[in-house]
Each structure stands twice: as structure tokens, then as C-alpha cells.
Protein backbone atom coordinates (compact mmCIF):
# COMPACT_ATOMS: atom_id res chain seq x y z
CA UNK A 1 -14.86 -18.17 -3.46
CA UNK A 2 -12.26 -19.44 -1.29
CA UNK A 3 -10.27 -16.58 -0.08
CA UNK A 4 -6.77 -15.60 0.07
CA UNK A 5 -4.97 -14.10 2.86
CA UNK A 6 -4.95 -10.92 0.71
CA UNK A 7 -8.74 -9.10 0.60
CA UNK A 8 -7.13 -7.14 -2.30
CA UNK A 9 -6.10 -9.76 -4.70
CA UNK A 10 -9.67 -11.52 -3.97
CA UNK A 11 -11.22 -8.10 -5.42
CA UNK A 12 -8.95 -8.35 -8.42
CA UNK A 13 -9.99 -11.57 -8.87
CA UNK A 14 -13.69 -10.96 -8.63
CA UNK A 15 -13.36 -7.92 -10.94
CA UNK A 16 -11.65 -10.49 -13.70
CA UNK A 17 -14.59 -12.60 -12.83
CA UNK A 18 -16.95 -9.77 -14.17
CA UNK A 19 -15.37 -9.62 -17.46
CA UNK A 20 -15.62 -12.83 -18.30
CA UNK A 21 -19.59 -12.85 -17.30
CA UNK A 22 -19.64 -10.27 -20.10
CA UNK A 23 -18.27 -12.62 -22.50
CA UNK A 24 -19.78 -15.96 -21.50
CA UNK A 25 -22.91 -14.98 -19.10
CA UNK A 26 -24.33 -18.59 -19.07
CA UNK A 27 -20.56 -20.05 -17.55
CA UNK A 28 -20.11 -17.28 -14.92
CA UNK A 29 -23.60 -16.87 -13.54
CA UNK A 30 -24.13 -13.44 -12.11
CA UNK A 31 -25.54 -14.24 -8.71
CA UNK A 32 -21.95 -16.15 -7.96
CA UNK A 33 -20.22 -12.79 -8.89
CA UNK A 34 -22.41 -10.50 -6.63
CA UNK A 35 -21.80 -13.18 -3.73
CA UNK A 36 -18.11 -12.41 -4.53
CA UNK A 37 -18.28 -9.07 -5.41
CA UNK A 38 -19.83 -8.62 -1.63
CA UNK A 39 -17.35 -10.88 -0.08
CA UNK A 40 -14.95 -9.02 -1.23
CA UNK A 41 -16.05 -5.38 -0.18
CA UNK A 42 -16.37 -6.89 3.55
CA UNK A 43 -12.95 -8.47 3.39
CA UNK A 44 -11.81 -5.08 1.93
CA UNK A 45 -14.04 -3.10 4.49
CA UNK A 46 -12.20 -4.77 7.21
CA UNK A 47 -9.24 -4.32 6.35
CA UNK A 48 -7.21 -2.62 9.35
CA UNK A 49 -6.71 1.20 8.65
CA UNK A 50 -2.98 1.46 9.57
CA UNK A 51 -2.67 -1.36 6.44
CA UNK A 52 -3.88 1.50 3.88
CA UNK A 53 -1.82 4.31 5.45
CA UNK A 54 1.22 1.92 5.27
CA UNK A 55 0.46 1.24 2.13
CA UNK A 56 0.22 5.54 0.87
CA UNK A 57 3.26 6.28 3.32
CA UNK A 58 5.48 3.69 1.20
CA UNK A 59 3.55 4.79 -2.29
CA UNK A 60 4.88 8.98 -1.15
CA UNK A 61 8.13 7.96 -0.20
CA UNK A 62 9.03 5.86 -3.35
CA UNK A 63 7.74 9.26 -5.16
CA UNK A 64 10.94 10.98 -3.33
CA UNK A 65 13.32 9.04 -3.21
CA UNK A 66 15.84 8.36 -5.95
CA UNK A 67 15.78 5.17 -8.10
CA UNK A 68 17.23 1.92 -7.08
CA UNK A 69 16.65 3.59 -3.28
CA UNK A 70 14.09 1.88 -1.04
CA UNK A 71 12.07 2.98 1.86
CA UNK A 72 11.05 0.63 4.62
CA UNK A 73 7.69 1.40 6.43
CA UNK A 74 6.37 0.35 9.46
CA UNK A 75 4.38 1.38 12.83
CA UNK A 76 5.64 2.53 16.17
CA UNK A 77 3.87 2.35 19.65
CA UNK A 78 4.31 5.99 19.63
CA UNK A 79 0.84 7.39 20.10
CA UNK A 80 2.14 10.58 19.16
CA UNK A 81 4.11 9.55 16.12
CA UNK A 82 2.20 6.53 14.76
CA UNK A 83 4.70 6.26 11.65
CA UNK A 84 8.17 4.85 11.06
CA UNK A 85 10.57 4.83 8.17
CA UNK A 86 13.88 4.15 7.06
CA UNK A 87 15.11 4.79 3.19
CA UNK A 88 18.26 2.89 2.11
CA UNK A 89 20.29 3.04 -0.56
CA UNK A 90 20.82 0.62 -3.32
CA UNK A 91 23.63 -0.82 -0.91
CA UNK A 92 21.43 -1.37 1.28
CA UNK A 93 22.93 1.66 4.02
CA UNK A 94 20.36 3.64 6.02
CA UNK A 95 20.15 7.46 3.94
CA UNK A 96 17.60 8.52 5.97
CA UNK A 97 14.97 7.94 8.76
CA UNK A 98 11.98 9.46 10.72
CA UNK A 99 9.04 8.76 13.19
CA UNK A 100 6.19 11.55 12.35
CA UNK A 101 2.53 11.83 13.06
CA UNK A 102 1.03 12.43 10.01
CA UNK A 103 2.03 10.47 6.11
CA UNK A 104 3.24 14.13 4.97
CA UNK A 105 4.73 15.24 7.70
CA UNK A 106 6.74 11.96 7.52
CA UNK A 107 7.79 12.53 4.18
CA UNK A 108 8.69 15.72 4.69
CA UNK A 109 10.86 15.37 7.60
CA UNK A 110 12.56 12.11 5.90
CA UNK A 111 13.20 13.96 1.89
CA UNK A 112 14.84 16.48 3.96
CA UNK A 113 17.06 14.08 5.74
CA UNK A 114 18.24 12.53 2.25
CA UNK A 115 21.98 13.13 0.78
CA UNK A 116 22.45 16.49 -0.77
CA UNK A 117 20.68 15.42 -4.46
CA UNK A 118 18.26 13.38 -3.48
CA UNK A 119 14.66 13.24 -2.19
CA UNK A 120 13.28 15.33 -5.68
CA UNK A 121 10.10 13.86 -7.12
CA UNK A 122 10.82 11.74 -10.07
């Protein structure tokens, strides 16, 4: 398997890979699956873990903020506040940002900052 620069879209591809062994087992042998089936969890193992808490910091501040609204995500070299993020509206102006040290306190401190009307869970 030849892989991408993405260790999660490899998995998704491996996972289609299974399904179709289930419905022609002679064309997808299974000892090529396992061999990409464990590619794939070390490629996913290794994945950095500021990647995944990226990932759930922009997944809880899409949850608050309003439609059409996006949040921007990043890290700092703050040791103490690890986390970054902006939210802009759908004109693209800054409605809010906030450094924090943990996902929810991030969140928090960042719904709070929103426009009177904005920041409630969808």
C-alpha cells in the first residue's frame, strides 16, 4: 500500500479494502489487508498528539459557533496555554479569540467572547 500523506485516509482506505474481501475473498487476499490494516494503525499510532487535539478543539468550537461562522485553530509556544483560536464571521471579521490550556477551557473562554446571540450549541 503506497501511502498518502494522510495516516487517516490510508485507514479509510484499508477499511473499504475489508469489505470488498467479504465480497470477493479470492481478489483481495486477506494477508494483503492485515499488512495494511497494520500499516495503518502505526501510521495512525504515530500520529503527533497536538494533530488529534487540533482536530477535537476545531470539532467543539464548530459545535458553538453559529452557522456560516468559522473557527481557526492552531498551536502557540505558550507552554502554559498550548491552544489558539480565532472564530470569524461569514465576512470573514475576527468575532472572537483565545489562547487557553485545556480544549474546554478554550471553548469556554472563546463562546463567551462571541456577539450577544451567538456561541449556543446548534
Amino acid at each position: 500500500m503506497t501511502p498518502t500523506p494522510n495516516p487517516i485516509a490510508d485507514a479509510i482506505g484499508a477499511l473499504k479494502l475489508v469489505g470488498m474481501h467479504f465480497s470477493a475473498p479470492t481478489a483481495y487476499p486477506a494477508d494483503a489487508l492485515q499488512a495494511a490494516a497494520e500499516e495503518c494503525v502505526e501510521r495512525l499510532a504515530a500520529l503527533p498528539q497536538q494533530a488529534t487535539q487540533l482536530a477535537l478543539l476545531y470539532a467543539a468550537l464548530v459545535a458553538v459557533t453559529p452557522r456560516g461562522w468559522l473557527p481557526h485553530v492552531t498551536l502557540t509556544n505558550d507552554a502554559l496555554r498550548p491552544f489558539g483560536a480565532v472564530v470569524t464571521d461569514e465576512a470573514g471579521n475576527i468575532a472572537a479569540s483565545g489562547y487557553g490550556k485545556s480544549i474546554d477551557g478554550l471553548v469556554a473562554l472563546v463562546s463567551a467572547r462571541l456577539p450577544a446571540g451567538c456561541g449556543e450549541a446548534r
